[in-house]
C-alpha atoms as a PDB file:
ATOM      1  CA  UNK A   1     -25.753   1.387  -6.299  1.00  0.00           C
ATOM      2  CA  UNK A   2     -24.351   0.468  -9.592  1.00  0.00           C
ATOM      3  CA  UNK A   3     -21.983   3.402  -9.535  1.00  0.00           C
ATOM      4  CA  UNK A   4     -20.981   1.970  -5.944  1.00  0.00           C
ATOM      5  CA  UNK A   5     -20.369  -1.392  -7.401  1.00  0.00           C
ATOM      6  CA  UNK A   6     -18.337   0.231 -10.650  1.00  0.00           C
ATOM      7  CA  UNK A   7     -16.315   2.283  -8.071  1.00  0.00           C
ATOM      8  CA  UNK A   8     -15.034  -1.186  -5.843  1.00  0.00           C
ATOM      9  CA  UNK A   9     -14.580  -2.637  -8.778  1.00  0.00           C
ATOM     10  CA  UNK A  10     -12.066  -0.232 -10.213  1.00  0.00           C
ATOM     11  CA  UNK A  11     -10.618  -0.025  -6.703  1.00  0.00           C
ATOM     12  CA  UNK A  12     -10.670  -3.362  -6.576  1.00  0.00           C
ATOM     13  CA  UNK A  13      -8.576  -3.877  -9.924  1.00  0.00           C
ATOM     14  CA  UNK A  14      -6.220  -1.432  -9.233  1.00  0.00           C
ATOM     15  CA  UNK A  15      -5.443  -2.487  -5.500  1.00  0.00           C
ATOM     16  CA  UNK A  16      -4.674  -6.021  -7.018  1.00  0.00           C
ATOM     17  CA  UNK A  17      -2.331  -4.653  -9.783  1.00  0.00           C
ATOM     18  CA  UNK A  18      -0.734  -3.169  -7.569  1.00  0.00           C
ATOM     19  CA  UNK A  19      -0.407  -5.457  -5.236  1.00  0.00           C
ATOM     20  CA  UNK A  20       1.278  -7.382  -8.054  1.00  0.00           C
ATOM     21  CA  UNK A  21       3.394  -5.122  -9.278  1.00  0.00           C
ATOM     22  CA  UNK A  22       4.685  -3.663  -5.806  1.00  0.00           C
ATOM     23  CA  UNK A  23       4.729  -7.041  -4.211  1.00  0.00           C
ATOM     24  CA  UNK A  24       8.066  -6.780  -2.560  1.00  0.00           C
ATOM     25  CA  UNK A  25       7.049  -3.899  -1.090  1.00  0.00           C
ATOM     26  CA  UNK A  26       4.084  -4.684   0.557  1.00  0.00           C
ATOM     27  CA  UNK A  27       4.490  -4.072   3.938  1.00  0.00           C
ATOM     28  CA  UNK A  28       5.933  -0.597   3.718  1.00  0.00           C
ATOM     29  CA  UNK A  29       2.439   0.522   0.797  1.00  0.00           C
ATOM     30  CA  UNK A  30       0.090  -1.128   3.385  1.00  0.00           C
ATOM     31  CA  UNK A  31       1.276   1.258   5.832  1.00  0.00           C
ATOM     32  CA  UNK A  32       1.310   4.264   3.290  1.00  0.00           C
ATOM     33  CA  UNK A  33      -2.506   2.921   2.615  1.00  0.00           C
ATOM     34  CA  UNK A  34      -3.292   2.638   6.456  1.00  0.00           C
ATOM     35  CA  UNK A  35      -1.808   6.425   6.668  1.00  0.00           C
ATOM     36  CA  UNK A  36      -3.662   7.532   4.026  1.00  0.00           C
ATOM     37  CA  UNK A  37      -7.191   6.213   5.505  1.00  0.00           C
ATOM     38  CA  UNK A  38      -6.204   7.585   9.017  1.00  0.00           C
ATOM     39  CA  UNK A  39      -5.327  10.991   7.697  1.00  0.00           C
ATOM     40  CA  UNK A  40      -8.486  11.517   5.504  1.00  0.00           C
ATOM     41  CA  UNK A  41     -10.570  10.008   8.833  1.00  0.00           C
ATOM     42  CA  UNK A  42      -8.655  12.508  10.830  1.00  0.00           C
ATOM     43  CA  UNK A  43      -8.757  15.387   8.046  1.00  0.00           C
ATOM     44  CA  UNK A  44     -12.591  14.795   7.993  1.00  0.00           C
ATOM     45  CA  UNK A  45     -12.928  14.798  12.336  1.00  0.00           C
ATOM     46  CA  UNK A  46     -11.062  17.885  12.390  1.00  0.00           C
ATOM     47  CA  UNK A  47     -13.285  19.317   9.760  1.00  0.00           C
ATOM     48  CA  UNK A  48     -16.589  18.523  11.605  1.00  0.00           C
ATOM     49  CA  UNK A  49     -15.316  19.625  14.365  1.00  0.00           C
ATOM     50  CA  UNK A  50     -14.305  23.172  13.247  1.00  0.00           C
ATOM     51  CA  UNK A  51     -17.588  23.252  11.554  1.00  0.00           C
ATOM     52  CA  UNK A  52     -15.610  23.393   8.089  1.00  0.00           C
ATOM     53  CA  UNK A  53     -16.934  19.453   6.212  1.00  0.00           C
ATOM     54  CA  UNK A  54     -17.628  20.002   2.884  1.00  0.00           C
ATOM     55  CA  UNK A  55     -17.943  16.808   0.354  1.00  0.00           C
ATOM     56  CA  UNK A  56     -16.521  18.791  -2.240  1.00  0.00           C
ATOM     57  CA  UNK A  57     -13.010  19.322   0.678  1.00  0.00           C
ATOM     58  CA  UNK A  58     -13.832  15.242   0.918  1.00  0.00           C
ATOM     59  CA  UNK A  59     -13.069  14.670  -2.477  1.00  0.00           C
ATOM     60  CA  UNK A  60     -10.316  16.941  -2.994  1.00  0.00           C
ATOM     61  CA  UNK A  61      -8.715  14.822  -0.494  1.00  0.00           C
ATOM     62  CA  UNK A  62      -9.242  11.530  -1.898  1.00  0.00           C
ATOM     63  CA  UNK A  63      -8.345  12.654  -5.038  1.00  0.00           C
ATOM     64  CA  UNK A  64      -5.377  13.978  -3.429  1.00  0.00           C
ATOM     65  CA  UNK A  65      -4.454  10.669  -2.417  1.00  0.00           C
ATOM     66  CA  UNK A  66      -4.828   8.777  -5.707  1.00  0.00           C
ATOM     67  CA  UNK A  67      -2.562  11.079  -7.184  1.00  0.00           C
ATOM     68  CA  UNK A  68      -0.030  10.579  -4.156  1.00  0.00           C
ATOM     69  CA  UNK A  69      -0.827   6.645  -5.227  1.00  0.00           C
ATOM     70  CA  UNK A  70       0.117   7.806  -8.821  1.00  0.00           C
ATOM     71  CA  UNK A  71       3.183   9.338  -7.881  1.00  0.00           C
ATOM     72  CA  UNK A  72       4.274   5.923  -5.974  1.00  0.00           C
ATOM     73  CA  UNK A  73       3.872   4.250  -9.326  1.00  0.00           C
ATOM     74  CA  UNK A  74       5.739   6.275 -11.525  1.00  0.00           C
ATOM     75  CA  UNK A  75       8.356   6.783  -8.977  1.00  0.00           C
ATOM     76  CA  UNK A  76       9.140   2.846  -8.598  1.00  0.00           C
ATOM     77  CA  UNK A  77       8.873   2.162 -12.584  1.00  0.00           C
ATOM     78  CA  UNK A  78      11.083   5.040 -13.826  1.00  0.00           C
ATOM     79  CA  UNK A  79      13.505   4.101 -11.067  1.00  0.00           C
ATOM     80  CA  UNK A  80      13.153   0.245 -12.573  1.00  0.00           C
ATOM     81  CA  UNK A  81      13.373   1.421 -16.046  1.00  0.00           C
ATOM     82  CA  UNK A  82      16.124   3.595 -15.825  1.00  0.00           C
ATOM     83  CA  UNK A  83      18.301   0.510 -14.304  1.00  0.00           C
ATOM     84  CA  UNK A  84      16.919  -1.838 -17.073  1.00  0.00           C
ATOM     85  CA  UNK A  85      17.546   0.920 -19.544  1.00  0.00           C
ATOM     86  CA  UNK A  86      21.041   1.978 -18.136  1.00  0.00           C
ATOM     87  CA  UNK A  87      22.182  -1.742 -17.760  1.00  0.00           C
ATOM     88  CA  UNK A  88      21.134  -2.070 -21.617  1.00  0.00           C
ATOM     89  CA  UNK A  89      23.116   0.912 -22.810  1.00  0.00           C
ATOM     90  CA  UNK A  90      26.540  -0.017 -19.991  1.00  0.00           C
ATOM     91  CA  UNK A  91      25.134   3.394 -18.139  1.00  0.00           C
ATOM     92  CA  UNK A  92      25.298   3.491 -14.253  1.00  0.00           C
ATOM     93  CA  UNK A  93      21.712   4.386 -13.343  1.00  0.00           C
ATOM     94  CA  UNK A  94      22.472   2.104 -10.138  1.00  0.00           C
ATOM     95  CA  UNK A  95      21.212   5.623  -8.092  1.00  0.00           C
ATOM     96  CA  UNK A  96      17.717   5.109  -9.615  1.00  0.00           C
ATOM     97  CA  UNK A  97      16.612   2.741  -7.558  1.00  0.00           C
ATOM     98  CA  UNK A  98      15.724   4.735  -4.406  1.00  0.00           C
ATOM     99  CA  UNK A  99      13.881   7.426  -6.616  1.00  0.00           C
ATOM    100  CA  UNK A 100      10.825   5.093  -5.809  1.00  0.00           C
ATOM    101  CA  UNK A 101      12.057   4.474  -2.110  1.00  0.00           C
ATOM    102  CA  UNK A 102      12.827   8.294  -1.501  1.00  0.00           C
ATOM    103  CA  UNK A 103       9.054   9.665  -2.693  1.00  0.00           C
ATOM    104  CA  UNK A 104       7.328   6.728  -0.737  1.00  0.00           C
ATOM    105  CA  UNK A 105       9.587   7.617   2.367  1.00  0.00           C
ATOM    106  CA  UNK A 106       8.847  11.592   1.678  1.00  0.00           C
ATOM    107  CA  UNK A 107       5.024  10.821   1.043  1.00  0.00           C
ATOM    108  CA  UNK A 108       4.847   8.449   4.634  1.00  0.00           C
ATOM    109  CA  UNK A 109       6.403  11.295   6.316  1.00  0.00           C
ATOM    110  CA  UNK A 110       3.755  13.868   5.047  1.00  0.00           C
ATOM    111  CA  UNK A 111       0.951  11.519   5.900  1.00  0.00           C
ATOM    112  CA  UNK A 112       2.138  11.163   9.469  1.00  0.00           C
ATOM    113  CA  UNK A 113       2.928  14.637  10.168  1.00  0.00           C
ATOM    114  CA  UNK A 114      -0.772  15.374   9.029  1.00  0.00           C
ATOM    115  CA  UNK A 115      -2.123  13.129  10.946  1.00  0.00           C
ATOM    116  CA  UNK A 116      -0.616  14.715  13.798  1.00  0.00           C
ATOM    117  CA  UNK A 117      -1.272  18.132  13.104  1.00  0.00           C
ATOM    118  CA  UNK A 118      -4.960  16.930  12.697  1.00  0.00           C
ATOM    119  CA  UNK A 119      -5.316  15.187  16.139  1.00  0.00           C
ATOM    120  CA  UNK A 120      -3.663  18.295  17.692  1.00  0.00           C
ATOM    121  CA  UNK A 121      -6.016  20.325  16.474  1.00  0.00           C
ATOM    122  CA  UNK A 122      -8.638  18.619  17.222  1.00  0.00           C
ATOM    123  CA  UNK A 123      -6.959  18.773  20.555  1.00  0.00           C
ATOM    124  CA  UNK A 124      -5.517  15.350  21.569  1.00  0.00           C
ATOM    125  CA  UNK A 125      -1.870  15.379  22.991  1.00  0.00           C
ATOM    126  CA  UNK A 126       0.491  14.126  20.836  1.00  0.00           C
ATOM    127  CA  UNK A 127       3.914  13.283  22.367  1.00  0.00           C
ATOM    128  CA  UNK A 128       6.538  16.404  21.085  1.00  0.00           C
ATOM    129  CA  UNK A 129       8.936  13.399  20.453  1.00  0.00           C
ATOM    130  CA  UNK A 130       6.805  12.205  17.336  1.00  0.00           C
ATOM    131  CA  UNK A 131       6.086  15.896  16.213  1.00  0.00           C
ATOM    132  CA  UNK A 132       9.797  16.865  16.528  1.00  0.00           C
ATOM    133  CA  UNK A 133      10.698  13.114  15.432  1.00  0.00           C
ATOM    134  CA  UNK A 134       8.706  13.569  11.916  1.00  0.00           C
ATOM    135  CA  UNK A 135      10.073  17.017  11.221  1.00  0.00           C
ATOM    136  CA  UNK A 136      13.397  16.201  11.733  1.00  0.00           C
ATOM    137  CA  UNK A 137      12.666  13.238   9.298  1.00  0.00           C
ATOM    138  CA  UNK A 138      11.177  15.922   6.939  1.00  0.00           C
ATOM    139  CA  UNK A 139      13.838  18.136   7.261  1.00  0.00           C
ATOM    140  CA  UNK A 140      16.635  15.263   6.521  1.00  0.00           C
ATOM    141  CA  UNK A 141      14.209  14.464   3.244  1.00  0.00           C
ATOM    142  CA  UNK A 142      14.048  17.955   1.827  1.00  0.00           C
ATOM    143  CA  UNK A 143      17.664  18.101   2.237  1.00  0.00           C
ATOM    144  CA  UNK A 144      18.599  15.074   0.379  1.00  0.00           C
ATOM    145  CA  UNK A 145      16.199  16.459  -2.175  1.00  0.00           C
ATOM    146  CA  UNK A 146      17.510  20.342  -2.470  1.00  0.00           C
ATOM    147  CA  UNK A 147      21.574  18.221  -2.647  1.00  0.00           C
ATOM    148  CA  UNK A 148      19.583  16.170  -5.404  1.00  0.00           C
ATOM    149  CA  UNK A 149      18.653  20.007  -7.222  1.00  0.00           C
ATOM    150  CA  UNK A 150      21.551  21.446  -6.878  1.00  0.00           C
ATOM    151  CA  UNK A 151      23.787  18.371  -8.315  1.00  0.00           C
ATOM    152  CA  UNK A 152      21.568  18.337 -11.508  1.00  0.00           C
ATOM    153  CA  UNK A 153      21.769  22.221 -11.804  1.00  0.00           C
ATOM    154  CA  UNK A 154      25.935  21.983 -11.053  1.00  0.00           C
ATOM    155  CA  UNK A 155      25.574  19.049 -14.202  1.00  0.00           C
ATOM    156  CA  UNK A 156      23.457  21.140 -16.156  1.00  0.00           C
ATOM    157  CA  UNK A 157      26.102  23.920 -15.753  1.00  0.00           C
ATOM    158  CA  UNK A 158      28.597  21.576 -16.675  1.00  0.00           C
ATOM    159  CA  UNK A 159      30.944  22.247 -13.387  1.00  0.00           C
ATOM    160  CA  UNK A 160      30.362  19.008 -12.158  1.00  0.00           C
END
């Protein structure tokens, strides 16, 4: 029980610095939360079902999505720095702002898609529209990101 109590209160703390730090973004990381509870319930379903649960699979998962959580973090506060930092120094690091905004947006994506590949196979129809929807988002995502590569590589070159 007392390692119960140690665990919400961790939880706890960290949910509220959060919500402090990420504020203005609330509405957009409660949906990334509410994702990440549906996909583990669904992840979980789909395992029982298939005869496949395993508590050690359980916790890879939720540690899976701390360190998605982690990600979020740095994302939004090297973004922030870097445009505190590049203001400092007369650098344009204006770009650095949607480093946070792209990861969250590539992470909700991921989380829905899974969510819907776990439902189908547990056999519930999901409308093509969302599953077609969601990997067109992907697709648009991982492009933006491989442009993003391939930029830094042509400025690591120095043909840029």
């Amino acid at each position: 029980m007392r390692l119960l109590d140690g665990y919400n209160l961790t939880v706890g703390a960290v949910l509220a610095m959060a919500a402090e730090i990420f504020h203005q973004y609330g509405a957009v990381l409660a949906t990334f939360l509410i994702f990440n509870i549906i996909d583990w319930i669904t992840g979980t379903c789909k395992a029982r079902f298939s005869g496949r649960e395993s508590s050690v699979c359980g916790l890879k998962g939720i540690c899976k999505k701390l360190g998605y959580w982690v990600l979020i973090f740095v994302a939004f506060m090297t973004g922030q720095n870097l445009m505190i930092m590049g203001d400092e120094m007369g650098v344009g690091f204006a770009a650095a702002e949607y480093i946070g905004w792209l990861t969250l947006t590539m992470l909700v994506v991921n989380e829905a898609r899974s969510i819907t590949e776990n439902l189908v196979q547990m056999g519930v129809k999901v409308p093509s529209v969302l599953i077609r929807g969601l990997a067109i988002a992907q697709k648009e995502l991982e492009d933006i990101q491989e442009d993003e590569e391939n930029n830094s590589e042509a400025i690591d070159r120095g043909s840029l």
